[in-house]
N, C-alpha and C. Protein backbone atom coordinates (compact mmCIF):
# COMPACT_ATOMS: atom_id res chain seq x y z
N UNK A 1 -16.08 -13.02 29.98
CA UNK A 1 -15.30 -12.17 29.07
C UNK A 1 -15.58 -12.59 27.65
N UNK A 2 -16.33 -11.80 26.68
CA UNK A 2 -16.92 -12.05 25.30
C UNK A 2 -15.45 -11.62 24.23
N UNK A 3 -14.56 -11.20 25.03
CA UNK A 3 -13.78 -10.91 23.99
C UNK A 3 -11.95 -11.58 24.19
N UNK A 4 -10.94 -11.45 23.84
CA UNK A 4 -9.59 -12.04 23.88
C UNK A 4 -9.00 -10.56 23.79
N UNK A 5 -7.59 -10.57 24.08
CA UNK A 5 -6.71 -9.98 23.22
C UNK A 5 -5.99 -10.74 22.07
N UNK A 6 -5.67 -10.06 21.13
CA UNK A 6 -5.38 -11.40 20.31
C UNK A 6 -5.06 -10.54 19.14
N UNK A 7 -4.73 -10.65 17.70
CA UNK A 7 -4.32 -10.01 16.82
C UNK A 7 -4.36 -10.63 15.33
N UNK A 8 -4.74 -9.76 14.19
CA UNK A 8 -5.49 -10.49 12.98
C UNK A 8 -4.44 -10.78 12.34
N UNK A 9 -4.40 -11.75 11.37
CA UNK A 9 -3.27 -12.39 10.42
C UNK A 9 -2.92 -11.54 9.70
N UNK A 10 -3.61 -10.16 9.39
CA UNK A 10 -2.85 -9.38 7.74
C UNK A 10 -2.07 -7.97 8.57
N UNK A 11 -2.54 -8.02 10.46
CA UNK A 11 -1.82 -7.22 10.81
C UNK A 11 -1.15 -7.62 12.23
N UNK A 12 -0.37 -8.32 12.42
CA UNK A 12 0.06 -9.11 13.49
C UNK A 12 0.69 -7.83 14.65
N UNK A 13 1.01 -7.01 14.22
CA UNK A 13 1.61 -6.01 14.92
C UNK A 13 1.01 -5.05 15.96
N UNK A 14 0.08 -5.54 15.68
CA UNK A 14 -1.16 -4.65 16.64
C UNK A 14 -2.22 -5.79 17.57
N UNK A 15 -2.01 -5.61 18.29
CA UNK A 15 -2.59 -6.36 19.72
C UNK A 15 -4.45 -5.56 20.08
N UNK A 16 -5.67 -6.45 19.46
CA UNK A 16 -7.09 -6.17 19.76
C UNK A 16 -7.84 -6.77 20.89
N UNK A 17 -8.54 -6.13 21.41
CA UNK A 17 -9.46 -7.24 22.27
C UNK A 17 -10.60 -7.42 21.18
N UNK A 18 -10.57 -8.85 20.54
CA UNK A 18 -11.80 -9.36 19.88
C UNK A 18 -11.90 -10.26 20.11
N UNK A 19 -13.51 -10.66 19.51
CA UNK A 19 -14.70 -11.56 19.70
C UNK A 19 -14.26 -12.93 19.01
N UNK A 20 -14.23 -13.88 19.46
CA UNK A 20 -13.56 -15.43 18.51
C UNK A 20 -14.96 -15.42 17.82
N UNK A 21 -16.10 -15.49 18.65
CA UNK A 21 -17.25 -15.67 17.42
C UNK A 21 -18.14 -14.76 17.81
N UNK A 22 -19.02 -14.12 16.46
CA UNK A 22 -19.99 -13.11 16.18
C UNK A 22 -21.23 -13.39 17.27
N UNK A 23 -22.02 -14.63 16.92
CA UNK A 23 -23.09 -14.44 17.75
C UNK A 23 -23.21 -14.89 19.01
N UNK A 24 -22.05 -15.40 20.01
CA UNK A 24 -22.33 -15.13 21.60
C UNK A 24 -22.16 -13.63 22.01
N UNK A 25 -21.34 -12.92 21.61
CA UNK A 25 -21.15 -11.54 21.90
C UNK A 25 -22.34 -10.79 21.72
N UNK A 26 -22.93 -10.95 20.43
CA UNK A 26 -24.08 -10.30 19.95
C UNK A 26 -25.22 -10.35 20.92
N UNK A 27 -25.17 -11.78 21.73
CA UNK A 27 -26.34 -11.85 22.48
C UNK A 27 -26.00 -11.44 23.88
N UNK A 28 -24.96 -11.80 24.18
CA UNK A 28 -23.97 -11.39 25.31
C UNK A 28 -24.64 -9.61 25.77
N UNK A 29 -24.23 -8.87 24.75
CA UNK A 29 -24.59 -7.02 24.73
C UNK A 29 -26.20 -7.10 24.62
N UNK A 30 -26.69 -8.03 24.09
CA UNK A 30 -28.44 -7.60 24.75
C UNK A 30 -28.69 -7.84 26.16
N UNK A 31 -28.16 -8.83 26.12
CA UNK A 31 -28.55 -9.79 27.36
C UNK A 31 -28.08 -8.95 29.31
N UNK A 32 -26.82 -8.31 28.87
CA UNK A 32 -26.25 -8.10 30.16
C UNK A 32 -27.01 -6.58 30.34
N UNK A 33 -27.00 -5.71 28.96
CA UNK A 33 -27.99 -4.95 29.49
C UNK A 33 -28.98 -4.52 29.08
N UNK A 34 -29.75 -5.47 29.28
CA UNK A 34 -31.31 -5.60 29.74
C UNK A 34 -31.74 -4.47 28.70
N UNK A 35 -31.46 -4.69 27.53
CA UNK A 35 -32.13 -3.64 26.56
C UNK A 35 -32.22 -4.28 24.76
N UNK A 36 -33.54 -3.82 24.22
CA UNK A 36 -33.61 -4.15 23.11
C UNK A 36 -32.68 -2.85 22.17
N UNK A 37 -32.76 -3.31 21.14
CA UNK A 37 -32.15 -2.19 20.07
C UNK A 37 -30.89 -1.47 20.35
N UNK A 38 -30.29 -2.12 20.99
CA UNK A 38 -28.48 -1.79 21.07
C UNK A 38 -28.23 -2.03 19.86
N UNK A 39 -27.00 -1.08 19.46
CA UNK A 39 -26.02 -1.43 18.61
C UNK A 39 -25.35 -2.70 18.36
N UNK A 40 -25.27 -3.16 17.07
CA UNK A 40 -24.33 -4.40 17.57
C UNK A 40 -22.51 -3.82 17.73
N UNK A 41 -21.75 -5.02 18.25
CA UNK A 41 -20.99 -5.03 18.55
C UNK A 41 -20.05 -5.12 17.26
N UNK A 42 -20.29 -4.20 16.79
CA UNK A 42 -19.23 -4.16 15.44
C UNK A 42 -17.21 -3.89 15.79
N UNK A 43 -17.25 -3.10 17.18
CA UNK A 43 -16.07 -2.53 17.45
C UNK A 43 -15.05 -3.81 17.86
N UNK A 44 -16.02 -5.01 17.88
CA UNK A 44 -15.34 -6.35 18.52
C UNK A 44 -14.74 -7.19 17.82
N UNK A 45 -14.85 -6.35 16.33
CA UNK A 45 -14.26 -7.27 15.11
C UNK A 45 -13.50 -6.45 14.11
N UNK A 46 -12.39 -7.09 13.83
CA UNK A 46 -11.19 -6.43 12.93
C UNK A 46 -11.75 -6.12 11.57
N UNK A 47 -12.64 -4.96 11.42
CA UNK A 47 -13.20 -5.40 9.67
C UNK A 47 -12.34 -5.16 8.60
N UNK A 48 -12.39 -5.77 7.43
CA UNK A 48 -11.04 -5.59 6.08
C UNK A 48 -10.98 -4.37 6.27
N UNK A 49 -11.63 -3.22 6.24
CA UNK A 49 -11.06 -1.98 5.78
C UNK A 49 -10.20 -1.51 6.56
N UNK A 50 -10.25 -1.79 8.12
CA UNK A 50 -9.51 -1.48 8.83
C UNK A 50 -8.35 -2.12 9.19
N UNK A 51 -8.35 -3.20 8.81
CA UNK A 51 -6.91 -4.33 9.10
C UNK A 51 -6.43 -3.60 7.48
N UNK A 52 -7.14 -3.56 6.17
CA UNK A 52 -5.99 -3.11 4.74
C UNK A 52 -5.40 -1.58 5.42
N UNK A 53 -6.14 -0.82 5.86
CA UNK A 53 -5.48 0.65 6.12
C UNK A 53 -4.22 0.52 7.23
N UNK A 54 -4.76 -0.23 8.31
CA UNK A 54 -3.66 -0.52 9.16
C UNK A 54 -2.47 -0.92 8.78
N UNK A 55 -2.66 -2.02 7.51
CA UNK A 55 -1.45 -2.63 6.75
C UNK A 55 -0.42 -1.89 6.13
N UNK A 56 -1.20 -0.82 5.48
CA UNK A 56 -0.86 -0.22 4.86
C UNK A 56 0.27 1.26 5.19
N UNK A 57 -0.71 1.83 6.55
CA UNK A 57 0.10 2.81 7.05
C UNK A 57 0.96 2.47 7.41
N UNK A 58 1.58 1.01 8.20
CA UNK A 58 2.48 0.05 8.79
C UNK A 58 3.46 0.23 8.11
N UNK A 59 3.04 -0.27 6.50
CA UNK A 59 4.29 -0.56 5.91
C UNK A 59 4.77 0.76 5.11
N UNK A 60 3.96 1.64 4.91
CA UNK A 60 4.52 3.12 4.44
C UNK A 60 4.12 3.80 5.27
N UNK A 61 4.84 4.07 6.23
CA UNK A 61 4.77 5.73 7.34
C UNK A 61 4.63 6.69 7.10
N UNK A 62 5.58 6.69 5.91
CA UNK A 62 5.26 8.23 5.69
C UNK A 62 4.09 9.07 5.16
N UNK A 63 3.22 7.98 4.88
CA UNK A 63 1.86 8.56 4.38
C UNK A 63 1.28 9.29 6.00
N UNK A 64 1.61 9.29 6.93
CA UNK A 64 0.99 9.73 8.14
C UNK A 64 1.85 9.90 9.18
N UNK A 65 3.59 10.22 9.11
CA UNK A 65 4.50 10.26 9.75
C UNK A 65 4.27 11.88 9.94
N UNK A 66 4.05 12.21 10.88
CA UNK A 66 4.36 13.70 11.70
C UNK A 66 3.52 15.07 10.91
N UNK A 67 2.20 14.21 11.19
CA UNK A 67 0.72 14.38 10.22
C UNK A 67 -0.05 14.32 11.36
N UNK A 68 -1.19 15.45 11.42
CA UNK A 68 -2.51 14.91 12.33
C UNK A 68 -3.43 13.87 11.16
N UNK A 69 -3.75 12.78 12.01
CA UNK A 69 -4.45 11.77 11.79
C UNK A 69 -5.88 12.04 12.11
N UNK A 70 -7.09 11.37 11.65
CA UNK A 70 -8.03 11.32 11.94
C UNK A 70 -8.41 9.78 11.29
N UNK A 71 -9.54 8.66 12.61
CA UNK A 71 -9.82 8.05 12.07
C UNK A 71 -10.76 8.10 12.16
N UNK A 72 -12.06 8.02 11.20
CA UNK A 72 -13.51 8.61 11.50
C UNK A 72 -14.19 6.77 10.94
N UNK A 73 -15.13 7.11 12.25
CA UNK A 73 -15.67 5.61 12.63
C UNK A 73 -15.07 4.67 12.90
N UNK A 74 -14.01 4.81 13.75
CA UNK A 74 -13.08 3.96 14.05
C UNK A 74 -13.11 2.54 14.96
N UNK A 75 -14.55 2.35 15.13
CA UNK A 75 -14.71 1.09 15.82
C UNK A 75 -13.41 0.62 17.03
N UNK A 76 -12.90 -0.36 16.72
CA UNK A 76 -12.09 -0.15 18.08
C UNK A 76 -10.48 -0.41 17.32
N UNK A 77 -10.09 0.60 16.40
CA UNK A 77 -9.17 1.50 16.38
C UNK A 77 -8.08 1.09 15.51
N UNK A 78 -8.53 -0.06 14.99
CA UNK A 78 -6.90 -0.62 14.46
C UNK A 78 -6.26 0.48 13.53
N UNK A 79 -6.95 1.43 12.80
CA UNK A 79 -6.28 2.14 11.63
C UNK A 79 -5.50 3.32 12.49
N UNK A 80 -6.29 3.61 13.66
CA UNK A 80 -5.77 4.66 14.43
C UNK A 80 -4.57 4.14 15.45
N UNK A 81 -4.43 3.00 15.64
CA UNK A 81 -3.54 2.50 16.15
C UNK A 81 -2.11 2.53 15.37
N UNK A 82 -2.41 2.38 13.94
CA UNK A 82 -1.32 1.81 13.25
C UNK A 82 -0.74 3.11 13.09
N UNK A 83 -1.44 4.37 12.78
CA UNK A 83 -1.17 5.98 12.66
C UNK A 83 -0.42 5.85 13.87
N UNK A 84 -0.65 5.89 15.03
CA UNK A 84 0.49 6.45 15.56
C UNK A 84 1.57 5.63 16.11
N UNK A 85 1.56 4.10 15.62
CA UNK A 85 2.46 3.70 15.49
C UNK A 85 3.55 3.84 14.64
N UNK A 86 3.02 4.41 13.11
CA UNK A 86 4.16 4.94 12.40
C UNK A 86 4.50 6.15 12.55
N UNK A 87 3.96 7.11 13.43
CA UNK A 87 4.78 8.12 13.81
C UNK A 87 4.03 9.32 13.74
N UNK A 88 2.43 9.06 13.46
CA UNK A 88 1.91 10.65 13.06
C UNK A 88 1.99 11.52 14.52
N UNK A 89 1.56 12.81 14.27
CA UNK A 89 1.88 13.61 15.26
C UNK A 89 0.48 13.68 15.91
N UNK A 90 -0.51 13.68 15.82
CA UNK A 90 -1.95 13.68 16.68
C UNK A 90 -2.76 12.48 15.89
N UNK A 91 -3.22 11.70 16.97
CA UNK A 91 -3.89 10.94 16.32
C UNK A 91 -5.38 10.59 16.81
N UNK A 92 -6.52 11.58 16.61
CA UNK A 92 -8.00 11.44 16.80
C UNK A 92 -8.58 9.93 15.98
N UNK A 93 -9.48 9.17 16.66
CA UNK A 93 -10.19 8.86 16.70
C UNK A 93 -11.99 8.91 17.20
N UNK A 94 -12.69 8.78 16.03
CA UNK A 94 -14.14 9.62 15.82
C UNK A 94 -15.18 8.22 16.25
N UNK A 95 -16.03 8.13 16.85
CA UNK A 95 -16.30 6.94 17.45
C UNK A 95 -17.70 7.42 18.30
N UNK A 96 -19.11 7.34 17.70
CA UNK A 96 -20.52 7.83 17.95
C UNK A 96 -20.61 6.27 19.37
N UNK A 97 -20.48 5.32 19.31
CA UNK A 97 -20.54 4.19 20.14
C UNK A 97 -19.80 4.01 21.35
N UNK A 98 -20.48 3.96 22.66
CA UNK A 98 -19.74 4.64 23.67
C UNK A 98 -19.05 3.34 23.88
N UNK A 99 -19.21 2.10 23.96
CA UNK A 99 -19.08 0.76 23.58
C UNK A 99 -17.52 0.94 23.06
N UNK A 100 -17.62 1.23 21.43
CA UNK A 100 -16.91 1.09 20.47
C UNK A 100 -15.20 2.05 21.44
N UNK A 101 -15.88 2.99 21.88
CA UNK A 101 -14.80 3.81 22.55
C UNK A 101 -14.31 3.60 23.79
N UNK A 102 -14.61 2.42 24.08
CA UNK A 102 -14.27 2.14 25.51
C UNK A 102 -13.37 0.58 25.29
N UNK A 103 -13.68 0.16 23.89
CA UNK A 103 -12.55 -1.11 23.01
C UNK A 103 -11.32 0.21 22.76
N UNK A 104 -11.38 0.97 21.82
CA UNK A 104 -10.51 1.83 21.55
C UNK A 104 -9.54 1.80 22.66
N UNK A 105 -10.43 2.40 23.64
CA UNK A 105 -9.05 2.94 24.85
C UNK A 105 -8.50 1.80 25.07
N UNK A 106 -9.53 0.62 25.64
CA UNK A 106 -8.72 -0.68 25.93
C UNK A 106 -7.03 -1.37 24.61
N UNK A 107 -7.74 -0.99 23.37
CA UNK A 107 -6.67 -1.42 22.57
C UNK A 107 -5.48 -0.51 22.26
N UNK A 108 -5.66 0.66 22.71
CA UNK A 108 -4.85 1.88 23.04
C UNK A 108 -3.54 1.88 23.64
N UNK A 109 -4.25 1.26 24.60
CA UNK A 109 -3.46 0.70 26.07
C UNK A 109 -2.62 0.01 25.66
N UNK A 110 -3.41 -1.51 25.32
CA UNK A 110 -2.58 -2.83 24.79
C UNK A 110 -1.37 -2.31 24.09
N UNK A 111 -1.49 -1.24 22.88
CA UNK A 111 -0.07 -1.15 22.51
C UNK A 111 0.65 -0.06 22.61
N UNK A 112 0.29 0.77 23.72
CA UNK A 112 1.37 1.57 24.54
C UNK A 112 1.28 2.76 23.42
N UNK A 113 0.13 3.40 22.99
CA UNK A 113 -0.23 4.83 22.02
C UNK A 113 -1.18 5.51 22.51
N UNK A 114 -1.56 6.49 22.45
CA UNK A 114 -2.15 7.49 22.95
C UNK A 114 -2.98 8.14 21.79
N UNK A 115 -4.75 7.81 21.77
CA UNK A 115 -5.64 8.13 21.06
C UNK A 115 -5.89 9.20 21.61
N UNK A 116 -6.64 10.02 20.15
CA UNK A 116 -7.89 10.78 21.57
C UNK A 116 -9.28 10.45 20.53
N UNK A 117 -10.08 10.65 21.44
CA UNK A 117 -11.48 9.68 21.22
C UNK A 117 -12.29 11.13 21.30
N UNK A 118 -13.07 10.93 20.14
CA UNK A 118 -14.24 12.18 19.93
C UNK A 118 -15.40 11.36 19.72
N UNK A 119 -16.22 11.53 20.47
CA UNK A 119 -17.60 11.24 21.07
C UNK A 119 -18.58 11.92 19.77
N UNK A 120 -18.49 12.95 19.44
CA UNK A 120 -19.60 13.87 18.42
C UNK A 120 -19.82 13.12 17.38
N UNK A 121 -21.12 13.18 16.52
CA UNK A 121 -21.39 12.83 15.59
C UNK A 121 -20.91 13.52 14.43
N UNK A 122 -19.97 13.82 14.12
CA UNK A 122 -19.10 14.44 13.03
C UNK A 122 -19.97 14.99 11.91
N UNK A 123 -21.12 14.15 11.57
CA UNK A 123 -21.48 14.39 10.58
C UNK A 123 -22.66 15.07 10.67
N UNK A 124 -22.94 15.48 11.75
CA UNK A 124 -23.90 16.78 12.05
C UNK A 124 -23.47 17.95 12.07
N UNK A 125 -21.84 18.16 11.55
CA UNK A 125 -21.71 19.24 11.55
C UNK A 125 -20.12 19.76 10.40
N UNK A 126 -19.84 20.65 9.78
CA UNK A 126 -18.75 21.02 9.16
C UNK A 126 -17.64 21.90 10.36
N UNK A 127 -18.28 22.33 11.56
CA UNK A 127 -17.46 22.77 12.00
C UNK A 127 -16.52 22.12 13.00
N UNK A 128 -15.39 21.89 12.52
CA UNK A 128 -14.50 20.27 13.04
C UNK A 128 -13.17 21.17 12.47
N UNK A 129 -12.01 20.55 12.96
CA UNK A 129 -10.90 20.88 13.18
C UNK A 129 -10.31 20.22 11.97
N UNK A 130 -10.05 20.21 10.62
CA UNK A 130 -9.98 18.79 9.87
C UNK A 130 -8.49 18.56 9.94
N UNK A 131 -8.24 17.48 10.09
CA UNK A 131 -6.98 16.79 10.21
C UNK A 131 -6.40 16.48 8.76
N UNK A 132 -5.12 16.29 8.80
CA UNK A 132 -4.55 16.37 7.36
C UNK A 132 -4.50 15.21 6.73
N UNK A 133 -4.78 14.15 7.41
CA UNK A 133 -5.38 12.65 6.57
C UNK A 133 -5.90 12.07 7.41
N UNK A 134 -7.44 11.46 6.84
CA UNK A 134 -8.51 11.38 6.86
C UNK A 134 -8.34 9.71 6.94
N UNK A 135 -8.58 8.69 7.60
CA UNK A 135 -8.61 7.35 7.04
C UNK A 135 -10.15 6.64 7.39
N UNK A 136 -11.04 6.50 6.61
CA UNK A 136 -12.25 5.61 6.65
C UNK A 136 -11.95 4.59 5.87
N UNK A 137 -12.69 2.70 6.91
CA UNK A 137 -12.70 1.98 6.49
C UNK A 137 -13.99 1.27 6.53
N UNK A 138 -14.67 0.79 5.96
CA UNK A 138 -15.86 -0.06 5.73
C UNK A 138 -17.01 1.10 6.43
N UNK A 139 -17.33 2.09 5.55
CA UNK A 139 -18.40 2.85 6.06
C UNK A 139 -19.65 3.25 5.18
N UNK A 140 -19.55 1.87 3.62
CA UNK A 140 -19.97 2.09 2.72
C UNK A 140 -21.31 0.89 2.84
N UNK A 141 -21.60 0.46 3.83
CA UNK A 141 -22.47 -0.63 4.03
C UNK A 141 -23.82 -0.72 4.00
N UNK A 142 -24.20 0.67 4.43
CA UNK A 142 -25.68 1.60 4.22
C UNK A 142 -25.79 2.38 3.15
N UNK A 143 -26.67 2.27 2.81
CA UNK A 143 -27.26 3.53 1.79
C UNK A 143 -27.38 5.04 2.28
N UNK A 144 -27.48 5.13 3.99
CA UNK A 144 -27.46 6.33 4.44
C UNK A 144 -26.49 6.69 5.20
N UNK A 145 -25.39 5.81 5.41
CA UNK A 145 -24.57 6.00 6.07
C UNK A 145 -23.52 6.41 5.37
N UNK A 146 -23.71 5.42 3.90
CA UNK A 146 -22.36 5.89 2.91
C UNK A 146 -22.93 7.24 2.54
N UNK A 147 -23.92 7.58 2.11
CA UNK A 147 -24.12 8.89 1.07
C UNK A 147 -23.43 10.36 2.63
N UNK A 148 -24.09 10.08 3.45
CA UNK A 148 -24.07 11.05 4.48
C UNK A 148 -22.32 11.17 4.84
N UNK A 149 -22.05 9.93 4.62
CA UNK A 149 -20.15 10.06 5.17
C UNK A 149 -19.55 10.82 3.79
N UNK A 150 -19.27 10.29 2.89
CA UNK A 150 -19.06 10.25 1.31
C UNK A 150 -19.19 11.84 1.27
N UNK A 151 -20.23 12.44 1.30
CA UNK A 151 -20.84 13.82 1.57
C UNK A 151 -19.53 14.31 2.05
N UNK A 152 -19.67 14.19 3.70
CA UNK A 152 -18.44 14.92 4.67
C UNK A 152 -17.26 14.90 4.61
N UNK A 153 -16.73 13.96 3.82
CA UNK A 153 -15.43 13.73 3.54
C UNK A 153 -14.86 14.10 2.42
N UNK A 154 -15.89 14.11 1.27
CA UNK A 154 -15.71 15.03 0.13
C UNK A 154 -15.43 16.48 0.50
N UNK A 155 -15.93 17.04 1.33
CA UNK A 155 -15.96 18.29 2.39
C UNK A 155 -14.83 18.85 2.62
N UNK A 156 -14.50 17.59 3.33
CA UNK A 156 -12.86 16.96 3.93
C UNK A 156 -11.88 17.48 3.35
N UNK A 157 -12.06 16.71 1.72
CA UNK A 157 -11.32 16.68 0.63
C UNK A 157 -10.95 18.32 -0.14
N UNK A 158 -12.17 18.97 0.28
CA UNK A 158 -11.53 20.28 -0.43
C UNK A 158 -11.35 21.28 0.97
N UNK A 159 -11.62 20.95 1.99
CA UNK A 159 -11.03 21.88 3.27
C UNK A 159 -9.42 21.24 2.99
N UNK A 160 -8.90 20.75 2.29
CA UNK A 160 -7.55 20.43 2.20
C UNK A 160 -6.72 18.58 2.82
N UNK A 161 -8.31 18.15 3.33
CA UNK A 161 -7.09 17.14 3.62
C UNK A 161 -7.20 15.77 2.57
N UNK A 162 -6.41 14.55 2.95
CA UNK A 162 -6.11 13.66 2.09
C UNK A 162 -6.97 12.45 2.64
N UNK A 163 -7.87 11.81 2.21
CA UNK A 163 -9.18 11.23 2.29
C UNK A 163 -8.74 9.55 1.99
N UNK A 164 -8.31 8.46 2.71
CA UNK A 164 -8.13 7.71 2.31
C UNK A 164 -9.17 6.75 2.77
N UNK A 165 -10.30 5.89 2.02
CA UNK A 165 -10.88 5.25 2.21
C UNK A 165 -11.07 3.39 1.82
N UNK A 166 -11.02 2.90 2.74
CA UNK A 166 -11.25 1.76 2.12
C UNK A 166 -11.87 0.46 2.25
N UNK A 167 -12.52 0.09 1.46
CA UNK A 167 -13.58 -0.39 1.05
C UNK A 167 -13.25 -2.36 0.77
N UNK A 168 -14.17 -3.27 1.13
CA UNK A 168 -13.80 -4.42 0.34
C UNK A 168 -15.32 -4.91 -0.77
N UNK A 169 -15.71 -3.87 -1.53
CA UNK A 169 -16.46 -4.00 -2.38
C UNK A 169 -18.18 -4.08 -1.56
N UNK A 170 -18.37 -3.28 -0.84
CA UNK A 170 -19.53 -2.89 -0.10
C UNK A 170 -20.92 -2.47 -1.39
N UNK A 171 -21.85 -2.42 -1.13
CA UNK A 171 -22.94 -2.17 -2.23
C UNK A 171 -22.46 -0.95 -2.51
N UNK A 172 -22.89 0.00 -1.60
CA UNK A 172 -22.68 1.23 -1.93
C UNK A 172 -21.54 2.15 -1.97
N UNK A 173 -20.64 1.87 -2.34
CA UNK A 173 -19.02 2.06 -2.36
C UNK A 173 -19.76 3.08 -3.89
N UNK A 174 -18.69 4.25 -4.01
CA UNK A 174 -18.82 5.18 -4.91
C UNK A 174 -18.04 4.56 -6.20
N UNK A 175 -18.81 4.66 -7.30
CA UNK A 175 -18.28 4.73 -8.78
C UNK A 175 -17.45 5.65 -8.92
N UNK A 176 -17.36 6.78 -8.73
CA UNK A 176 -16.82 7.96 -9.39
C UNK A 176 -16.00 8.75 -8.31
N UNK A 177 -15.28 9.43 -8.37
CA UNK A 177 -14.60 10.61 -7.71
C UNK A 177 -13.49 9.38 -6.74
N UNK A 178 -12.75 8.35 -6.47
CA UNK A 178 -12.02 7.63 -6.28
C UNK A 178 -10.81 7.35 -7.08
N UNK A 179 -9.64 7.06 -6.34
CA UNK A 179 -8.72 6.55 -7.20
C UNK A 179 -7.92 5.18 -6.55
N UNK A 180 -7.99 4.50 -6.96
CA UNK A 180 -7.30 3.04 -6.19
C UNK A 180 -5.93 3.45 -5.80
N UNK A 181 -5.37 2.95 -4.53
CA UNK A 181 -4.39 3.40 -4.19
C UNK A 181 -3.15 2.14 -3.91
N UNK A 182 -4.42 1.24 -3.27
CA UNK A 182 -3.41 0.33 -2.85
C UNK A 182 -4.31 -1.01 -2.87
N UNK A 183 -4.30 -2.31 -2.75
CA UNK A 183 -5.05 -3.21 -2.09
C UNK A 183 -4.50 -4.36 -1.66
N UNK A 184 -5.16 -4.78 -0.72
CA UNK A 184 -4.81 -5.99 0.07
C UNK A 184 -5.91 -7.33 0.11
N UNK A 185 -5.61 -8.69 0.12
CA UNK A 185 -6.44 -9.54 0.05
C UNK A 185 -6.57 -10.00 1.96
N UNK A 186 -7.69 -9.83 2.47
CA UNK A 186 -7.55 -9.82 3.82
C UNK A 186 -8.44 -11.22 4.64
N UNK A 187 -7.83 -11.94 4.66
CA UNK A 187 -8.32 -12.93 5.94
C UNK A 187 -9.48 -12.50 6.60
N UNK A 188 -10.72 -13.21 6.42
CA UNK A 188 -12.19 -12.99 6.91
C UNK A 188 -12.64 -13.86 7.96
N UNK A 189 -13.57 -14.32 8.42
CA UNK A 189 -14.80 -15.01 8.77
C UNK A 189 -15.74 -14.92 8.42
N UNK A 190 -16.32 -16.25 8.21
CA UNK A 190 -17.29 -16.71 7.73
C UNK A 190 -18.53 -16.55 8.94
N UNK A 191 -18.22 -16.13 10.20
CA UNK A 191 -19.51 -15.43 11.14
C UNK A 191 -19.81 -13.87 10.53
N UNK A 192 -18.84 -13.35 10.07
CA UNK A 192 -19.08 -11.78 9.40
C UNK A 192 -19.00 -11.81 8.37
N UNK A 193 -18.34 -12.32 6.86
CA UNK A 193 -18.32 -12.26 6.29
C UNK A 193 -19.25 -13.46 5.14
N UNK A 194 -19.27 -13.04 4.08
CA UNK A 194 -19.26 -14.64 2.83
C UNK A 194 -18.17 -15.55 2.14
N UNK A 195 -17.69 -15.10 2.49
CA UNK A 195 -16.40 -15.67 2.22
C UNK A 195 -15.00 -15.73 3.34
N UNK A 196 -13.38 -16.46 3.00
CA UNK A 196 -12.93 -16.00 4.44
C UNK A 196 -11.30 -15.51 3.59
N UNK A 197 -11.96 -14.69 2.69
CA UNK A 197 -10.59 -13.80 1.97
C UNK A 197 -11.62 -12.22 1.50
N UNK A 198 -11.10 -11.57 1.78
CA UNK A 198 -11.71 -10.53 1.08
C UNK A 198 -10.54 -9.68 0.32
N UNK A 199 -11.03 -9.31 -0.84
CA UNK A 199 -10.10 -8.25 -1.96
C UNK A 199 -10.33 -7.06 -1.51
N UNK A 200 -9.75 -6.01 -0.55
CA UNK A 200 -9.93 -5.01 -0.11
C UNK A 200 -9.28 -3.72 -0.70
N UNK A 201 -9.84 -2.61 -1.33
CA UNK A 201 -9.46 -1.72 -1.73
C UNK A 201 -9.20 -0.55 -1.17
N UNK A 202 -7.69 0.23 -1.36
CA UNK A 202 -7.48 1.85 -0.25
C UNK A 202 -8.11 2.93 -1.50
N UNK A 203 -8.81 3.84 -1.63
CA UNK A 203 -8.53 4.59 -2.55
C UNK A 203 -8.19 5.76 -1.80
N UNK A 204 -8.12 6.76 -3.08
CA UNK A 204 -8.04 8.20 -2.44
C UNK A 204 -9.24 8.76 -2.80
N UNK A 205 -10.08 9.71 -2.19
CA UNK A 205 -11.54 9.84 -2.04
C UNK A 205 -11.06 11.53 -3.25
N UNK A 206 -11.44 11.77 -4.12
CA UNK A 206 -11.71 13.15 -4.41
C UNK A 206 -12.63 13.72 -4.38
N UNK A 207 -12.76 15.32 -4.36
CA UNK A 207 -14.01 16.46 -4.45
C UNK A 207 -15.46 15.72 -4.55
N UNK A 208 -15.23 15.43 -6.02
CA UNK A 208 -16.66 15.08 -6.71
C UNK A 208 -16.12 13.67 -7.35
């Protein structure tokens, strides 16, 4: 078993199955199946953006109290967890990693909420159901991953919904069209991270 249940210091309230350290797991998912060029196991670790959003919806509900939720790239779920722990009324989680969605359900379980898990690559397409707040966390890490998300969610932003993204100072994190909303200083590792505090920022994503 490569992973625990167990729960991060900036969000104690939410119960994860994660990885104590980065690289047995990492080798663990090549190794058992017998394949090069897997994904890594990103869904096995609490990243800042998703422990500050989790924090955050926690302690103000009403930003997502009796609201469809969406958490897009939700790895294994903490922001979508915390949504319908404070009370939203549907709570999707968007999740391309069949891996990543099979932590989800498991951490689903653990705290007695009810996801629903969308398999599609979201960003192949505008025709999507858009939910009335939007929460992305750490999706700014690529150059093609941020421009291509950033894109869809700006999208997001004028199909009407409320775009909350957040970031702990990633390269490609947007200059412009953001507004800081909230931030949290979040407890790291030094197997994932450079440091073992990160300054994590919520903004609100606008148009342009």
């Amino acid at each position: 078993m490569e992973t625990q249940l167990g729960a991060t210091q900036l969000v104690p309230e939410i119960k994860l199955h994660l990885a104590h350290e980065a690289l047995p797991l990492w080798q663990a998912t090549e190794d058992k199946l017998e394949r090069s060029g897997l994904p890594p196991p990103y869904w096995a670790f609490a990243w800042p953006g998703g422990q500050a959003l989790a924090r955050l919806i926690l302690d103000r509900p009403s930003l997502v109290r009796g609201k469809d939720v969406l958490d897009f790239a939700a790895g294994g779920g903490i922001a979508a967890i915390a949504a319908s722990k404070a009370g939203a009324r549907r709570v999707r989680a968007a999740e391309i990693d069949e891996f990543a969605r099979a932590a989800l359900a498991l951490n689903a379980t653990a705290n007695e909420v009810s996801i629903e898990s969308i398999a599609q690559d979201l960003l192949q397409s505008d025709a999507f159901d858009p939910a009335r707040v939007i929460l992305a966390g750490d999706v700014c890490y690529e150059r093609p991953m941020a421009d291509r998300a950033l894109a869809w969610l700006r999208r997001r932003v004028a199909d009407g919904a409320r775009v909350l993204l957040a970031d702990p100072g990633r390269a490609y994190f947007p200059r412009t069209g953001v507004r800081e909303f909230a931030r949290f200083d979040v407890p790291t590792s030094l197997d994932l991270e450079d440091r073992t505090l990160r300054s994590t920022g919520i903004f609100e994503l606008s148009e342009s």
